[in-house]
Protein backbone atom coordinates (compact mmCIF):
# COMPACT_ATOMS: atom_id res chain seq x y z
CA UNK A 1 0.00 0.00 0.00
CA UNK A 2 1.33 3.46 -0.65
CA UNK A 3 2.25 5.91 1.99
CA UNK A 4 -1.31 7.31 3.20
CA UNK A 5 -0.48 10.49 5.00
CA UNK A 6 0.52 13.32 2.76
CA UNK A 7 3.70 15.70 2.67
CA UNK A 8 4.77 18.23 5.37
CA UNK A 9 4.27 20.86 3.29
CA UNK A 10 0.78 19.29 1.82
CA UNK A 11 -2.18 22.45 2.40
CA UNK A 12 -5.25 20.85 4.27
CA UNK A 13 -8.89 22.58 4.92
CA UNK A 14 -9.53 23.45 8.37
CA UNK A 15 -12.09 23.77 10.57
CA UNK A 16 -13.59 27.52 9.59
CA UNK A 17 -12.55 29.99 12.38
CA UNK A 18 -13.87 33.35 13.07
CA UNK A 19 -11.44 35.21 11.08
CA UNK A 20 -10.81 38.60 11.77
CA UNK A 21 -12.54 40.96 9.25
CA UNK A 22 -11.09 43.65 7.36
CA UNK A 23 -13.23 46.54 8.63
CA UNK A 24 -11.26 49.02 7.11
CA UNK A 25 -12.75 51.50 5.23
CA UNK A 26 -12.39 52.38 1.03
CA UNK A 27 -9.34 55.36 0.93
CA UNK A 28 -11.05 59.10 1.27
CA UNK A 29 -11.68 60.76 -2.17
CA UNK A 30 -13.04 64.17 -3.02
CA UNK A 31 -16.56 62.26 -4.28
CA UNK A 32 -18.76 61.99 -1.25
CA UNK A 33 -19.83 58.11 -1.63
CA UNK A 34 -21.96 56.20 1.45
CA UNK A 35 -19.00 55.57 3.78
CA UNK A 36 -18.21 59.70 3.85
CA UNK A 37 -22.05 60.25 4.46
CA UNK A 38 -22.20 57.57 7.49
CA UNK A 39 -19.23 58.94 8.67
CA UNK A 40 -20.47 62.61 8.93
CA UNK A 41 -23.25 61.33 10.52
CA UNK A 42 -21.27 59.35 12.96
CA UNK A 43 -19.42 62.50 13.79
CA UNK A 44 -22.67 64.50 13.75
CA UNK A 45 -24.36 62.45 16.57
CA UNK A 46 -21.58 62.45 18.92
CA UNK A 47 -22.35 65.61 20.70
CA UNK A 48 -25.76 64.38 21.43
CA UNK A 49 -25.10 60.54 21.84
CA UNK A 50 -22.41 61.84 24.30
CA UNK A 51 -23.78 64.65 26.57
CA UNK A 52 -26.06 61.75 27.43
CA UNK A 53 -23.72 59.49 27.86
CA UNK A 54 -21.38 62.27 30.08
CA UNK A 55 -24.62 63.27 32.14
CA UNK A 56 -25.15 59.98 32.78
CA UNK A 57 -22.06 58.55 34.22
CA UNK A 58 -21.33 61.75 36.11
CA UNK A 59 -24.75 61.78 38.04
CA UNK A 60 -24.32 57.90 38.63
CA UNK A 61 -20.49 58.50 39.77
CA UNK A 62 -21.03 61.54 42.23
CA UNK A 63 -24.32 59.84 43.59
CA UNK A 64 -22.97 56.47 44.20
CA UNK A 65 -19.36 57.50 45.41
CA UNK A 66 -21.25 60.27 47.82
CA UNK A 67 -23.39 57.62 48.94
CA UNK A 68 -20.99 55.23 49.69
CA UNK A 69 -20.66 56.18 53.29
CA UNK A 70 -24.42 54.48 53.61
CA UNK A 71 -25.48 50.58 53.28
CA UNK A 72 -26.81 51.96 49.64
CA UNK A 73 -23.87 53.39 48.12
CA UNK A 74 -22.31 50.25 46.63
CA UNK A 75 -25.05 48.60 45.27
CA UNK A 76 -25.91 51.57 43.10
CA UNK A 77 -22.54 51.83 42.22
CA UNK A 78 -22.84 48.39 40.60
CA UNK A 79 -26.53 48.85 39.21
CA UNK A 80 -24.48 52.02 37.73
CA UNK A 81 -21.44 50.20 36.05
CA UNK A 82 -24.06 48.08 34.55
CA UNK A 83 -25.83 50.64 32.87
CA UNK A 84 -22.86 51.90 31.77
CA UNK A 85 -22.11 48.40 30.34
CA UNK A 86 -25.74 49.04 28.33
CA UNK A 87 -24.03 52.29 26.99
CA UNK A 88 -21.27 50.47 25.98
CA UNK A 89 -23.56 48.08 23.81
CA UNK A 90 -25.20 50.98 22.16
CA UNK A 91 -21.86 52.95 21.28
CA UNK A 92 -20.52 49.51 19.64
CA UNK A 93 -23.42 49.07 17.51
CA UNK A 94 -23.49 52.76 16.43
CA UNK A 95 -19.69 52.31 15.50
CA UNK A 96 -20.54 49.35 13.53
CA UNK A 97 -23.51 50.55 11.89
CA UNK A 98 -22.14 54.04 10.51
CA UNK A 99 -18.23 53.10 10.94
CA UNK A 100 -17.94 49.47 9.83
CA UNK A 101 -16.20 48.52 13.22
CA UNK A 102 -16.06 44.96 14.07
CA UNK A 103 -15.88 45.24 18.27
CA UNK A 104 -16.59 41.62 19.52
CA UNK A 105 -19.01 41.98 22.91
CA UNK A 106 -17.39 41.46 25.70
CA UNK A 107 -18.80 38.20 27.86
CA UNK A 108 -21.44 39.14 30.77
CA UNK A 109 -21.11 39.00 34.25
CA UNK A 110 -22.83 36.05 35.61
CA UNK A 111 -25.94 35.99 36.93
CA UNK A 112 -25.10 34.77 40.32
CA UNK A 113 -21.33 34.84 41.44
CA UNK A 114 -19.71 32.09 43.78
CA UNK A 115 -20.11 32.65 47.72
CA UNK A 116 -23.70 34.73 47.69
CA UNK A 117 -24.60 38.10 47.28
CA UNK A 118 -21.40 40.42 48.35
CA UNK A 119 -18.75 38.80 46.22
CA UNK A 120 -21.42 39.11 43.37
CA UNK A 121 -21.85 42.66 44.07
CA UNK A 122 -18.10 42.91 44.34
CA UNK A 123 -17.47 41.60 40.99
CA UNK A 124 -19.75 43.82 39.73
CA UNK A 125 -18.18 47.02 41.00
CA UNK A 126 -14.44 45.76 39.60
CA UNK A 127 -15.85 45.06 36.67
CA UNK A 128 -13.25 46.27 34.29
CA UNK A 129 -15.34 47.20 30.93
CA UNK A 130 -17.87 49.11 33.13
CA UNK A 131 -15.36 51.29 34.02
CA UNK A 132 -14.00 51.19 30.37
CA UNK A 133 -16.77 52.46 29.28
CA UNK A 134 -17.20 55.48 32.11
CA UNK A 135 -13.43 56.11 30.75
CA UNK A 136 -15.15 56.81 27.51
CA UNK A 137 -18.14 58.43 28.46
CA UNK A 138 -16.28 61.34 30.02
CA UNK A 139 -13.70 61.82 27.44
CA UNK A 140 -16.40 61.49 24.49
CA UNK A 141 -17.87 64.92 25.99
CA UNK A 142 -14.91 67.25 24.48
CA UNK A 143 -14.18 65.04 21.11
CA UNK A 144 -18.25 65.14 21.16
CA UNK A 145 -18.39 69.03 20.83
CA UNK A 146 -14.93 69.19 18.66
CA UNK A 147 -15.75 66.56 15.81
CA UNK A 148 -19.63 68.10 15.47
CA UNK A 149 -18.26 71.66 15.32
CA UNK A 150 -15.74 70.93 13.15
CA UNK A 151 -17.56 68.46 10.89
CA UNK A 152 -21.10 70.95 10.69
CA UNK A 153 -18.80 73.89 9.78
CA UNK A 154 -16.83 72.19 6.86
CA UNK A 155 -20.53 71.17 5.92
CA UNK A 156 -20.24 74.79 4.69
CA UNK A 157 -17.04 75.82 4.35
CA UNK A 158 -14.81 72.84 3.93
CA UNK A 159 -17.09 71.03 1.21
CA UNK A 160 -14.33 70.20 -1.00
CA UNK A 161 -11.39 68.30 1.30
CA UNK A 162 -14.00 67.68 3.99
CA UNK A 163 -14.33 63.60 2.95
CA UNK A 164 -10.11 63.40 4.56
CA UNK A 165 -11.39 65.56 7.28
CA UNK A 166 -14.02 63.51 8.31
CA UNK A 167 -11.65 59.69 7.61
CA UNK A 168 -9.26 61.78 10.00
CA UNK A 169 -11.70 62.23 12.67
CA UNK A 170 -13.50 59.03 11.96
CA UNK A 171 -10.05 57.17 12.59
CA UNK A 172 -9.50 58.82 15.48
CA UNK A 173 -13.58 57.65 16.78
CA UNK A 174 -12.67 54.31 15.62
CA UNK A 175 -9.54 53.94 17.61
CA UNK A 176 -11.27 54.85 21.03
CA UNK A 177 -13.93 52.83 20.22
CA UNK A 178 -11.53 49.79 19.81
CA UNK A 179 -9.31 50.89 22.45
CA UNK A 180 -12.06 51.49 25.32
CA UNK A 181 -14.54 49.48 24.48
CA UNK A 182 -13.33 46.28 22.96
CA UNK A 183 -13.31 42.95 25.78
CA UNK A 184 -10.33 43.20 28.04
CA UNK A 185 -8.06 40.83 26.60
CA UNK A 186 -7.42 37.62 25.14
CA UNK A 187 -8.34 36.51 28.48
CA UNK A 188 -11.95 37.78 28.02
CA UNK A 189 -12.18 36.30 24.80
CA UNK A 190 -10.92 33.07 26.28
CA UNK A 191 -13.66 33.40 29.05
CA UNK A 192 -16.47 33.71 26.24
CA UNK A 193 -15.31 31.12 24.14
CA UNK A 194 -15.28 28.48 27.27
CA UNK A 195 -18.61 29.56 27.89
CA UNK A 196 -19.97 28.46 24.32
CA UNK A 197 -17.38 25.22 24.67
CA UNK A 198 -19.57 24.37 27.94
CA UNK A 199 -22.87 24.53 26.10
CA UNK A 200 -21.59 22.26 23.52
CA UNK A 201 -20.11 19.85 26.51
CA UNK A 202 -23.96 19.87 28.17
CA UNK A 203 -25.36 19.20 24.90
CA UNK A 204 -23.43 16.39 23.72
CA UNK A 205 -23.50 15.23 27.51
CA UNK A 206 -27.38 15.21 27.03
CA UNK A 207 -27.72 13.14 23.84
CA UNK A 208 -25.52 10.35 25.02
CA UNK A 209 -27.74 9.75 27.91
CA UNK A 210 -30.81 10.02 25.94
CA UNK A 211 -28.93 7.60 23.07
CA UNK A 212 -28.34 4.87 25.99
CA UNK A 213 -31.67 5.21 27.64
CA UNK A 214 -32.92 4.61 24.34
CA UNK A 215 -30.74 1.84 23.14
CA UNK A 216 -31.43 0.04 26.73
CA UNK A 217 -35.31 0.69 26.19
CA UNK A 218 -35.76 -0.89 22.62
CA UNK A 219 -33.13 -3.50 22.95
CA UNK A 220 -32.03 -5.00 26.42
CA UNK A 221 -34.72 -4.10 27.86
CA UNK A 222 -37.65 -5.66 25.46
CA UNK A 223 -35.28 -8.86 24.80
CA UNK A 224 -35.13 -9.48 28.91
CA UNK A 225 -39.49 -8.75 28.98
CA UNK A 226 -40.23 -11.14 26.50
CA UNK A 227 -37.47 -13.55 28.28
CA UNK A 228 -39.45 -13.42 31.45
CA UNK A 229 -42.88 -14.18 29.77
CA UNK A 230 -41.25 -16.66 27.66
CA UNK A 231 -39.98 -18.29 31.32
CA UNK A 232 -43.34 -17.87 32.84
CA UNK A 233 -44.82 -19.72 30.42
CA UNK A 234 -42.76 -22.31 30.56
CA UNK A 235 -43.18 -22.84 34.45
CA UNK A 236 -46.91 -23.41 33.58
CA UNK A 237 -46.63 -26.01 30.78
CA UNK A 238 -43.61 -27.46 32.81
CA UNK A 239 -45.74 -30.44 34.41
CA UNK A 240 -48.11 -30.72 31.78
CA UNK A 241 -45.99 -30.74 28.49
CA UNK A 242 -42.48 -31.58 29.59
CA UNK A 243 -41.45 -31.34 25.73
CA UNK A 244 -42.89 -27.84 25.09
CA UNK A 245 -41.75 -26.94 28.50
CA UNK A 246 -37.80 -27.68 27.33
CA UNK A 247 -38.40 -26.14 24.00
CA UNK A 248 -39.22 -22.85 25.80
CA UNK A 249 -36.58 -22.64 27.55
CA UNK A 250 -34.12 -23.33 24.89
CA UNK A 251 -35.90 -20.16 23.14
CA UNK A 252 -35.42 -18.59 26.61
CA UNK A 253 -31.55 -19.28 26.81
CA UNK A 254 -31.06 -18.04 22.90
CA UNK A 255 -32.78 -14.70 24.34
CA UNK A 256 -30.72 -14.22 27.04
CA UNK A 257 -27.11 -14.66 24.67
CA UNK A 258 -28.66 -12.02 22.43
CA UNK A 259 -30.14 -9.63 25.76
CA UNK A 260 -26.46 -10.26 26.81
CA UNK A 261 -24.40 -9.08 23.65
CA UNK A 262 -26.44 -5.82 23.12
CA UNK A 263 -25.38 -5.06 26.55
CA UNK A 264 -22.01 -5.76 25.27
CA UNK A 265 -22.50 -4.03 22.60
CA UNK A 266 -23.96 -0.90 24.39
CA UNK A 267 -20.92 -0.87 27.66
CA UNK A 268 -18.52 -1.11 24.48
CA UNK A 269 -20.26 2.39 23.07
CA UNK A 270 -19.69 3.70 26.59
CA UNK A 271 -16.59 3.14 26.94
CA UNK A 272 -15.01 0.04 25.79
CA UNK A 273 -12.65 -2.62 28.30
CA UNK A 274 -10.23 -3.21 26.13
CA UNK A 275 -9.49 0.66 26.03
CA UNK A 276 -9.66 0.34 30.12
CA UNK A 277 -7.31 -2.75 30.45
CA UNK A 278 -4.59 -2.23 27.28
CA UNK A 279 -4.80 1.55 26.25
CA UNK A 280 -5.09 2.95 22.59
CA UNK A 281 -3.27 0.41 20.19
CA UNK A 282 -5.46 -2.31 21.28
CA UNK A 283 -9.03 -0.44 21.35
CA UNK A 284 -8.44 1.26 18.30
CA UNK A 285 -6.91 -2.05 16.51
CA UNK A 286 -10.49 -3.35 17.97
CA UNK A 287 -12.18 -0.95 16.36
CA UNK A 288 -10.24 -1.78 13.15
CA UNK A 289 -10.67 -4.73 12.91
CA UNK A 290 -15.12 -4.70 12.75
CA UNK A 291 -14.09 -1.85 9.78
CA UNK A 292 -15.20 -3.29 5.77
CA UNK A 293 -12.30 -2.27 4.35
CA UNK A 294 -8.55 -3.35 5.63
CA UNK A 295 -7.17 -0.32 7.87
CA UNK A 296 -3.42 -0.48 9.32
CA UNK A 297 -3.34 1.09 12.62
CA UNK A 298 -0.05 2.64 14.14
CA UNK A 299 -0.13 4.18 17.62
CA UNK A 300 3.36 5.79 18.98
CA UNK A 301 2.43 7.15 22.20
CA UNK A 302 5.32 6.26 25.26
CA UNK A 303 2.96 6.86 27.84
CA UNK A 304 -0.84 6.62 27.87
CA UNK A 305 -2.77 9.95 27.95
CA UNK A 306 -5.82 10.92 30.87
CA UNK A 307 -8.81 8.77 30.49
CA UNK A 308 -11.05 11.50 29.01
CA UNK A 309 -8.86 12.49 26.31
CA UNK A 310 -7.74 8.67 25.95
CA UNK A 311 -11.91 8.30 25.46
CA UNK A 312 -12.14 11.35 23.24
CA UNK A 313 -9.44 10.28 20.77
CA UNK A 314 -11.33 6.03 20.97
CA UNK A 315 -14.42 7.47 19.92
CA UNK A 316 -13.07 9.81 17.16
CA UNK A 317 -11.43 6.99 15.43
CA UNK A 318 -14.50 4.87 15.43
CA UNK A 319 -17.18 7.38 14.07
CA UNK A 320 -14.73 7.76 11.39
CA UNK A 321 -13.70 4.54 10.58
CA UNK A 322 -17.82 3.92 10.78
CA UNK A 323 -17.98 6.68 7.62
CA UNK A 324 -15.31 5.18 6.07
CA UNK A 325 -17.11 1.53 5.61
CA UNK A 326 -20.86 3.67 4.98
CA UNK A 327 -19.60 6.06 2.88
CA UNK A 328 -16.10 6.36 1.39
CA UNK A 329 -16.21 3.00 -0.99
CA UNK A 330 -12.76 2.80 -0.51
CA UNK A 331 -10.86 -0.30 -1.03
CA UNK A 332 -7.80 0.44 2.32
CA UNK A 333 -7.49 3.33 5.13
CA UNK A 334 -4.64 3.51 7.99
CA UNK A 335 -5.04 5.37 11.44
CA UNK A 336 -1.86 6.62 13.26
CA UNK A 337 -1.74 8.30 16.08
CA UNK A 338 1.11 10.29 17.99
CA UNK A 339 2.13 12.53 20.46
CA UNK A 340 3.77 16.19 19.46
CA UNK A 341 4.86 19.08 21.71
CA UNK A 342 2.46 18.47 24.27
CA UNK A 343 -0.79 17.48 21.61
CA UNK A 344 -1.92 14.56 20.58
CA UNK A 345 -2.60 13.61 17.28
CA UNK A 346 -4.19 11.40 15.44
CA UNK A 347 -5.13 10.87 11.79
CA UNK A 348 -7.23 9.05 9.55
CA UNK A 349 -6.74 8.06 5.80
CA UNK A 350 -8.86 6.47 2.97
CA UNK A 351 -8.97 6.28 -0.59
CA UNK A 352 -11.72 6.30 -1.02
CA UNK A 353 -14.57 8.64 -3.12
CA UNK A 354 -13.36 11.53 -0.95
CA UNK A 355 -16.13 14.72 -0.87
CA UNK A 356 -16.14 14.50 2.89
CA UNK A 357 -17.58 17.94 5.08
CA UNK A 358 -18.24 19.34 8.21
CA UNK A 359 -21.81 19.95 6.88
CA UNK A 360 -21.92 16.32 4.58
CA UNK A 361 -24.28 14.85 7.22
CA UNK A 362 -22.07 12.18 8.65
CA UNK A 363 -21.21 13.38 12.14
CA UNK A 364 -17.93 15.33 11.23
CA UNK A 365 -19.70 18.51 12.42
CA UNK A 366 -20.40 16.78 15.86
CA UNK A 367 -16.89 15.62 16.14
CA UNK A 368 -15.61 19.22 15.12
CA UNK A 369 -17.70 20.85 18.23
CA UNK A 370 -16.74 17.65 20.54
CA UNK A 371 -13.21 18.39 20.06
CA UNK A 372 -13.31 21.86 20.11
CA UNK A 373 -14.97 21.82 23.71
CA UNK A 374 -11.91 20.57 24.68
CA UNK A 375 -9.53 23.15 22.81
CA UNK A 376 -8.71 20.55 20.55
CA UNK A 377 -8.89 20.83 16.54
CA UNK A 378 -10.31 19.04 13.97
CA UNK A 379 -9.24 19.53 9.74
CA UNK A 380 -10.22 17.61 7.18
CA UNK A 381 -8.98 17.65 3.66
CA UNK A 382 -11.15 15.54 1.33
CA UNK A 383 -11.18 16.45 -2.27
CA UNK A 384 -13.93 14.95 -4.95
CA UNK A 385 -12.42 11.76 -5.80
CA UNK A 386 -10.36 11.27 -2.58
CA UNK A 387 -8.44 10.82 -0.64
CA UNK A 388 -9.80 11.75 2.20
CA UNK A 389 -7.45 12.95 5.61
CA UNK A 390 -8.65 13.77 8.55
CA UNK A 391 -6.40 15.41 11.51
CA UNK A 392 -7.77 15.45 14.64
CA UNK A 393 -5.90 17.24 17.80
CA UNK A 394 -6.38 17.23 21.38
CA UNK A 395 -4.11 18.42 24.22
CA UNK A 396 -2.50 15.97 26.06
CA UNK A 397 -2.84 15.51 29.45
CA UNK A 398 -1.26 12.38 31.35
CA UNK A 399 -2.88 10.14 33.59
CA UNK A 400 -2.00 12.08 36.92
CA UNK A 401 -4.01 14.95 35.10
CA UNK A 402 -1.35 17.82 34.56
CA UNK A 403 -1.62 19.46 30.86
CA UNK A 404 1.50 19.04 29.11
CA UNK A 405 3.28 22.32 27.94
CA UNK A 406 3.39 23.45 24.45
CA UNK A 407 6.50 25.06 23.30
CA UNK A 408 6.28 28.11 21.11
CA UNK A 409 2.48 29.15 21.30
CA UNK A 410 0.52 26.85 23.06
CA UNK A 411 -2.63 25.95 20.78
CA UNK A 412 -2.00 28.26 17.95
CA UNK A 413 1.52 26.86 17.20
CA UNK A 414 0.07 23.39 17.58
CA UNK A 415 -2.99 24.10 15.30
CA UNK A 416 -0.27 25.10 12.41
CA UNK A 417 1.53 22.05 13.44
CA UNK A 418 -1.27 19.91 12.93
CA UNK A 419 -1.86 20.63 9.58
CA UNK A 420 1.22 19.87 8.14
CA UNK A 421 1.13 16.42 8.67
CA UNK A 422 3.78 14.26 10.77
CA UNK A 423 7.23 14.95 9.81
């Protein structure tokens, strides 16, 4: 068989990302086209969009801070930074409405914080893009008054080189904007996209119990209800047909084998014991071996990886090696999988019809969002006409549960790794 896994330097499609968008604006010329007319809006509306904002945060500010002194003080103070965190959300979609600029929203403050009501309230007071945002409230007041003035009076006096007037001044807007009122950090980012990871955990969480309540329901279950009334009737004709009797309960015994190996079959979906007792090679050479088409397996791993992520990577392998035999048509595939500055890796070859996708209908979606909620990556290059390779990722963790370092980047250098193939 020929070497399955392409070339280092072999390009792969990966898993779509939020990319970050150009939100730059066309260059300034003398013709007044939409983006000049949204800007002198923009700059039009800031006096008024921020003498409200500027009365606002100074009346909340003085009458929170003077009341501090009484039980009353700090809780305003926090119903304050909130609104100001409303403000915040307004001013971002103004600037993205009539400036073009992308501002992701920064994650929300829980609804109930850990320990009760005070550290909750005390959260809410050092809440870091509430006071962002009062930052910018009180400094929009002068720009406020200097970009209308200056923008209303080259309305009429100005008319021919106001367009780079106003892309001055609307740089300048979209800077502060960007500056004061984008999320903290990566950190805050991080915090949001955990968040979304969770929901996906919950979810998948959910479906597996409802998959195994289901499978017990309509197979175990009904096999072991018609082996009792198969049993029961047996006891009755036991004295008076001896013959029937023994026939019965050879029908009974066949039902219990089969009750028996779809409970098997369904502990082996939960997690398997050969992946328990012998680690990775043998479960996934397991898994191989029920596959319709011949797949060589090669696992290089010196150490076995934390049972969850030993479980993630099992159950990867076998919903693809399922999509090979239903839908590839190919005629060999291979699975390796290896460890790499703190990852681990694994992929998964075939050659057959190729035309694989996230969005084909066979489960690569759900194994894109599994991995993800556990910062790991999933790419998949499958042309029309195949091959099809699939690189999966996950970080690796070892079985006392520390998280292996990752030299040069952490996830992003690994991601980059990833797709190269193994050198």
């Amino acid at each position: 068989m020929t070497e399955p896994f392409p070339n280092p330097g072999t390009p792969m499609t990966a898993v779509p990302e939020p990319a970050g968008r150009d939100d730059r604006p066309p260059p300034a010329r003398f013709a007044y086209d939409a983006h000049t007319w949204k800007e002198i809006a923009h700059l039009l509306a800031n006096l008024p969009v921020s003498l409200v904002g500027f009365v606002y945060t100074v009346t909340m500010l003085f009458t929170s801070v003077g009341l501090t002194v009484t039980v009353v003080g700090f809780p305003l103070l926090a119903l304050g930074l909130m609104g100001s965190r409303l403000l915040g959300r307004m001013e971002r979609a103004r600037a993205r409405k009539l400036l073009g600029v992308r501002v992701e929203e920064p994650s929300r403050l829980p609804r109930r914080g850990p320990g009760g009501f005070w550290p909750h309230l005390w959260m809410a007071v050092k809440d870091p893009v509430g006071w962002r945002t009062v930052l910018y409230e009180l400094i929009r007041l002068p720009w406020g008054v200097l970009t209308f003035t200056v923008t209303l009076a080259g309305l009429f006096v100005l008319w021919p080189v106001l367009p780079f007037v106003v892309r001055g001044l609307a740089n300048a807007d979209r800077a502060i904007v960007r500056g004061l009122l984008s999320p903290s950090d990566e950190l805050e980012r991080r915090i949001a996209e955990l968040e979304s990871d969770r929901g996906v955990v919950v979810d998948t969480a959910a479906a597996d119990l409802r998959r195994i309540e289901r499978d017990l329901h309509d197979g175990a279950q009904a096999r072991l209800v018609n082996l009792a009334m198969g049993l029961g009737l047996a006891k009755e004709k036991l004295l008076e047909d001896p013959d029937a009797a023994a026939s019965m309960v050879e029908e009974a015994h066949g039902e219990v084998k089969l009750a028996l190996q779809e409970l098997r079959d369904l502990a082996r979906g939960i997690h398997p014991a050969v992946l328990t007792d012998r680690g990775l090679d043998a479960a996934l050479s397991s898994v191989a071996s029920r596959c319709t088409v011949p797949v060589k397996v090669t696992v290089d791993l010196d150490e076995r990886p934390a049972a969850a992520i030993e479980g993630i990577a099992y159950f990867t392998v076998s919903e693809l090696l399922q999509n090979v035999s239903k839908h590839s048509r190919a005629r060999s595939a291979a699975v390796e999988v290896w460890r790499s500055e703190g990852r681990l890796l694994i992929q998964v070859w075939d050659d057959g019809r190729g035309g694989a996708s996230l969005d084909g209908g066979t489960g690569m979606r759900g194994l894109a969002d599994r991995l993800g909620a556990v910062d790991g990556l999933f790419v998949v290059e499958s042309p029309e006409g195949g091959p099809t390779t699939v690189t999966a990722e996950l970080p690796w963790r070892d079985r006392s549960g520390a998280l292996a370092e990752e030299p040069g980047g952490g996830k992003r250098a690994s991601k980059a790794a990833s797709v190269r193939g193994r050198r």
